[in-house]
Protein backbone atom coordinates (compact mmCIF):
# COMPACT_ATOMS: atom_id res chain seq x y z
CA UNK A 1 115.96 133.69 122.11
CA UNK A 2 114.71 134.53 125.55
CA UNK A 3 112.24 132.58 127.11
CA UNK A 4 109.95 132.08 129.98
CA UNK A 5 108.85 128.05 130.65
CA UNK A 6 105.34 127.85 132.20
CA UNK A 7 104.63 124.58 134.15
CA UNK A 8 107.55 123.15 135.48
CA UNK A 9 106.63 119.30 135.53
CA UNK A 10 108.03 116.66 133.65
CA UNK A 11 107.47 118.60 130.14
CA UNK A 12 108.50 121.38 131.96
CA UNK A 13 112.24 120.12 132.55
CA UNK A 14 112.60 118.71 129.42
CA UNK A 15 111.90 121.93 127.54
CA UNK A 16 114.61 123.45 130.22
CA UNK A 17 117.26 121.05 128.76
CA UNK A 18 116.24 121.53 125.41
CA UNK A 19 116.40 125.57 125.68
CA UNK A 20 119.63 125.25 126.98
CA UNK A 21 120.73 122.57 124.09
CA UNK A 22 119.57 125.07 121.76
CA UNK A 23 121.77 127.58 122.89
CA UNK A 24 118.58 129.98 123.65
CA UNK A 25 118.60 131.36 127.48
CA UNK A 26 115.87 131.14 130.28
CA UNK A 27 113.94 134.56 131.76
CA UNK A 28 112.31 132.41 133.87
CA UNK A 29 110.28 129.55 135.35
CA UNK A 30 106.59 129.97 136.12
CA UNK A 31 104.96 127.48 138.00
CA UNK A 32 101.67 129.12 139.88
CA UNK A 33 99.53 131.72 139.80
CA UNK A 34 101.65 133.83 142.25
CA UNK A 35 105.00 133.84 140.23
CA UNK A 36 103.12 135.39 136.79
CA UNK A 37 102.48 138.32 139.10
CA UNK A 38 105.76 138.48 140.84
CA UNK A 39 107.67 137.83 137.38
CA UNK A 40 105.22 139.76 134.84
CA UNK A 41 108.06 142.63 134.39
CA UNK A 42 110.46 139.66 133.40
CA UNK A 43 107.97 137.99 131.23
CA UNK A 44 107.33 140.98 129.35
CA UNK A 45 110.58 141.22 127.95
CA UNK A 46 110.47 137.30 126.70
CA UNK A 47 110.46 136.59 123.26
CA UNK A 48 108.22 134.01 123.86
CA UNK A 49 106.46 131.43 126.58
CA UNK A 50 106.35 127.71 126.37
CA UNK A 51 103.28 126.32 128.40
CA UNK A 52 102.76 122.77 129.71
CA UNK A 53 100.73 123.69 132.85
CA UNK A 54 97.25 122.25 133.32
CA UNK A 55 94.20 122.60 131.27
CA UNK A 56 91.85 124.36 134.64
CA UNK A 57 94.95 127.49 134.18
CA UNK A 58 95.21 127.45 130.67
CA UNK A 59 92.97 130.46 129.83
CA UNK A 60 94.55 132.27 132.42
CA UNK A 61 97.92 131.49 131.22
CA UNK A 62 96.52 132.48 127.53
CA UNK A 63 94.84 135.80 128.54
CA UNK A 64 97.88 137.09 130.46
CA UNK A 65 100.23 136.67 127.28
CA UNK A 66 98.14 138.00 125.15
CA UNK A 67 97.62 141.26 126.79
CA UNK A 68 101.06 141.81 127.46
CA UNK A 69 101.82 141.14 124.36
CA UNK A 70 104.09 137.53 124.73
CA UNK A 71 104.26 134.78 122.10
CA UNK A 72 102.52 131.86 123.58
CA UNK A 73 103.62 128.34 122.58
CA UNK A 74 101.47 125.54 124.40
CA UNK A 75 100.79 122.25 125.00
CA UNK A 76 98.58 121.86 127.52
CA UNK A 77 95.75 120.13 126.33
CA UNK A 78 91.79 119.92 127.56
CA UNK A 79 91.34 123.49 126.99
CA UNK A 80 89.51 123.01 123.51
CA UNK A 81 86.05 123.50 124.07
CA UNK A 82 87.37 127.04 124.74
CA UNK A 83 89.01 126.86 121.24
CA UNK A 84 86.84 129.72 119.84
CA UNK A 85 86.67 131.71 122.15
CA UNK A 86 90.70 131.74 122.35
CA UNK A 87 90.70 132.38 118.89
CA UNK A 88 88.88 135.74 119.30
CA UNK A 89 91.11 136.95 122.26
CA UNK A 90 93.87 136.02 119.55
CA UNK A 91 92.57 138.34 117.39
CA UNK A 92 91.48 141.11 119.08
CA UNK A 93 95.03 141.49 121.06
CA UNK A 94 96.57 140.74 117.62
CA UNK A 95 98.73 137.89 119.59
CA UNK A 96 100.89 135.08 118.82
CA UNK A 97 99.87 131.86 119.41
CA UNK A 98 101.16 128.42 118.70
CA UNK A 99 98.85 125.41 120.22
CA UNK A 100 99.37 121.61 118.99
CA UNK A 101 97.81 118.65 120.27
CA UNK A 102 101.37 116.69 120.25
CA UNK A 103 104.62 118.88 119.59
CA UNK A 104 106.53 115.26 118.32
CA UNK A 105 107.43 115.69 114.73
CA UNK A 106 106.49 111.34 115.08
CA UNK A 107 102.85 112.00 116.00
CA UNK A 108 102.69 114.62 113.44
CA UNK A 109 103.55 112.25 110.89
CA UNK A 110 101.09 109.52 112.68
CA UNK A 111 97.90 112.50 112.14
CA UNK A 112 98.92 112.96 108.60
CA UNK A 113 98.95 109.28 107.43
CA UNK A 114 95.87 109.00 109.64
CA UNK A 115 94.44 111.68 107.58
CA UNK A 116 94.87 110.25 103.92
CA UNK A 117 94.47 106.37 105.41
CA UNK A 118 90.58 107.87 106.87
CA UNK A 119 89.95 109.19 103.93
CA UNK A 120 91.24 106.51 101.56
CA UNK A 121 88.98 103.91 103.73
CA UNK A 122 85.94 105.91 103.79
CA UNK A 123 85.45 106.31 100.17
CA UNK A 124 85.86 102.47 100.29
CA UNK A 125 83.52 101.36 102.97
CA UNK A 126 82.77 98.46 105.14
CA UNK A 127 85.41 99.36 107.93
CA UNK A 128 84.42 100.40 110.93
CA UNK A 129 87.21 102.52 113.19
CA UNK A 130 88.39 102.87 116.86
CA UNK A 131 91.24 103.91 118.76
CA UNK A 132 93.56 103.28 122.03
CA UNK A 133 95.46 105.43 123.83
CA UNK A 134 97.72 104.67 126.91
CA UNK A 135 99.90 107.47 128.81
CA UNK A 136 100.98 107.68 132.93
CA UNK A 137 99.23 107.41 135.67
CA UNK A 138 99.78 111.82 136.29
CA UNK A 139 97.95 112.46 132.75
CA UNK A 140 95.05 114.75 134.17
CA UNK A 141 92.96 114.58 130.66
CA UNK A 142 91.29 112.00 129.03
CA UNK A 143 91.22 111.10 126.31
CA UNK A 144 94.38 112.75 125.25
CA UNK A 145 94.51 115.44 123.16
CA UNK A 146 96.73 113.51 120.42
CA UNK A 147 93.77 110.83 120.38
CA UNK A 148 90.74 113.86 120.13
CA UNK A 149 93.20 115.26 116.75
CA UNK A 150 92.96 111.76 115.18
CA UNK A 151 89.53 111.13 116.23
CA UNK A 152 88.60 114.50 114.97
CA UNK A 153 90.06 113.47 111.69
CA UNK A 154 88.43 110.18 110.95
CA UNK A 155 84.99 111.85 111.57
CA UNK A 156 85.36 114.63 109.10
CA UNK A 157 85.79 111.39 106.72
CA UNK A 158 83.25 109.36 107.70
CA UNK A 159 79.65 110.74 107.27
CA UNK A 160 77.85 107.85 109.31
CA UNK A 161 80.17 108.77 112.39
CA UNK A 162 79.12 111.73 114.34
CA UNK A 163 80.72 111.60 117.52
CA UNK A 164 84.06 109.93 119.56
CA UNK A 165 83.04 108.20 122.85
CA UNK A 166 85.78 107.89 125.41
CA UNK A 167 84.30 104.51 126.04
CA UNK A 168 83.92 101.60 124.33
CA UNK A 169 80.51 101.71 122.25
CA UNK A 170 79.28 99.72 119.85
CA UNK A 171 77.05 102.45 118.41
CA UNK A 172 77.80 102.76 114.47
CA UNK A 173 77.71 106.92 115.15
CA UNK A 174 80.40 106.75 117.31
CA UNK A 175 84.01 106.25 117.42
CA UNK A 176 85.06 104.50 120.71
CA UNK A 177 88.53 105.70 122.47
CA UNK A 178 89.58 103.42 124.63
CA UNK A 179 92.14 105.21 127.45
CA UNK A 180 94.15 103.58 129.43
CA UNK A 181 96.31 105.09 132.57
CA UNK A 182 99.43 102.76 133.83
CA UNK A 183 103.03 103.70 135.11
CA UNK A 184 105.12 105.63 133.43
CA UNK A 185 104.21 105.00 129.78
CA UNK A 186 104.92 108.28 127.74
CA UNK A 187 102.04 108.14 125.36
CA UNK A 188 101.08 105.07 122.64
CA UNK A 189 98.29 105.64 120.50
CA UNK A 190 96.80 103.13 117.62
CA UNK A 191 93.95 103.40 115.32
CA UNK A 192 92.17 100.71 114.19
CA UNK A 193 89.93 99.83 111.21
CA UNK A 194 88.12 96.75 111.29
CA UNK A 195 86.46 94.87 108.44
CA UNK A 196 85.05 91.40 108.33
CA UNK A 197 88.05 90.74 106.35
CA UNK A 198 90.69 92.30 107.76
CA UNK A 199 91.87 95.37 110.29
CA UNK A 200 94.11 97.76 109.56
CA UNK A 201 96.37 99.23 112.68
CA UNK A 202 98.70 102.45 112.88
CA UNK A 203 100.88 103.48 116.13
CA UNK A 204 102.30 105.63 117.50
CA UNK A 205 104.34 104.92 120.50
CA UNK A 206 106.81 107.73 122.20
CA UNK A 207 110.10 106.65 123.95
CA UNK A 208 110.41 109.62 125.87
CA UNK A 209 109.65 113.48 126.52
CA UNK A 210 112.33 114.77 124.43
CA UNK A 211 110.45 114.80 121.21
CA UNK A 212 107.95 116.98 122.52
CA UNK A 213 109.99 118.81 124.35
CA UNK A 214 112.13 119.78 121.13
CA UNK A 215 108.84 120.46 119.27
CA UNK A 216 107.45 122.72 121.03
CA UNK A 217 111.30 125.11 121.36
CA UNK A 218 111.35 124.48 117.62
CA UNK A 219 107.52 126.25 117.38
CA UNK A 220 108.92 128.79 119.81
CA UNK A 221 111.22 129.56 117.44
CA UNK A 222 109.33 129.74 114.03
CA UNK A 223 106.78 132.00 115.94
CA UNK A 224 109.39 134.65 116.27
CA UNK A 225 108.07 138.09 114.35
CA UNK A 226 104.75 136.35 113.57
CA UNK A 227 100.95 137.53 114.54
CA UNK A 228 98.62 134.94 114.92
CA UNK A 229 97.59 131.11 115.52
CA UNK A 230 99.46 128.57 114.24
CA UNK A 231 99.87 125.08 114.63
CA UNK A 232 102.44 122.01 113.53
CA UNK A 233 100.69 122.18 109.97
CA UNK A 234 101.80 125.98 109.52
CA UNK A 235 105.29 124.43 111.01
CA UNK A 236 105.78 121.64 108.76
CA UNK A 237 104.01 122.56 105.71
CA UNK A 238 101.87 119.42 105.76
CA UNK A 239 99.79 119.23 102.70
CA UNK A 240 95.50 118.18 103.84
């Protein structure tokens, strides 16, 4: 495949390697606002581009592939409230779009055993959940994405809980997050339900970049000759 890597950070670099592991060759490297205009004729022949740039550019770097007609894979995160109104620019350019909140196959496995755990304590009652997260000191969103998917997933379970709170609350409609910022830490996450029993606890904690690095060239690829949004359910066939 040929393909164009948006955001050349940490993420960015890692997907470079990965590319190359994979045998699949580089159009280019995108990293402002002024190189998608001096590149666009180079883009345009891409069979697809892999975004990690920052969540203030990501509708920009959305709109621009889909009107020239690009497969989009991305994981830049803290774009969602804009989720619907992506979805209709989707659809109305009849573009391809792959988004995740966490390209590691790991954290995809974490959400889904979230998931059934939620739901499996919910119908049982008297535990009340929350959730850490911990990533660098350069992580420009908070909470993280991967902790707004779980979060996001524990609500739709439990009826009393309305809301997440990036804060710790003590209000019974809320689900605190607690996010932390320190070093060089990849990205932990934990969920926690809490009885006066017992607590439950499930982690997630990354070694390194290369998982969702590999994750997202491995979405790149399954996107190939497809019209649409996906995400890592459509990609691994996970099962609600």
């Amino acid at each position: 495949m040929d393909l164009v890597i948006s955001g050349y950070g940490r993420m960015g670099h890692e997907i470079e390697k990965v590319i190359l592991e994979r045998k699949h060759k580089i159009l280019a490297i995108i990293d402002n606002k002024e190189e998608w205009n001096d590149k666009s004729e180079i883009i345009k022949n891409a069979d697809a581009v892999i975004d990690f740039s920052f969540p203030e550019t990501a509708l920009d770097v959305f709109k621009k592939c889909f009107e020239i007609g690009v497969p989009l894979v991305t994981g830049t995160t803290g774009w969602y409230d804009n989720l619907e109104e992506v979805k209709d620019l989707c659809t109305k350019n009849n573009a391809s779009f792959f988004y995740a909140h966490n390209f590691s196959i790991g954290v995809n496995i974490f959400f889904d055993a979230n998931k059934k755990l939620a739901k499996m304590i919910a119908s049982v009652g008297g535990y009340s959940p929350s959730m850490e997260e911990t990533h660098h000191i350069h992580k420009l969103d908070s909470p993280s994405g991967t902790a707004i998917k779980a979060a996001e997933d524990i609500i739709k379970e439990f009826r009393e809980i309305e809301e997440w709170e990036n804060e710790n609350t003590s209000k019974s409609s809320s689900l605190p997050i607690i996010s932390k910022r320190e070093g060089e830490v990849t990205g932990d996450h934990s969920v926690t339900y809490q009885s006066e029993v017992d607590e439950i606890t499930i982690s997630h904690s990354a070694k390194n970049r290369k998982g969702f690095a590999l994750g997202a060239v491995i979405a790149a690829e399954f996107l190939l000759n497809k019209k649409g949004m996906f995400t890592m359910t459509d990609l691994l066939l996970t099962d609600d």
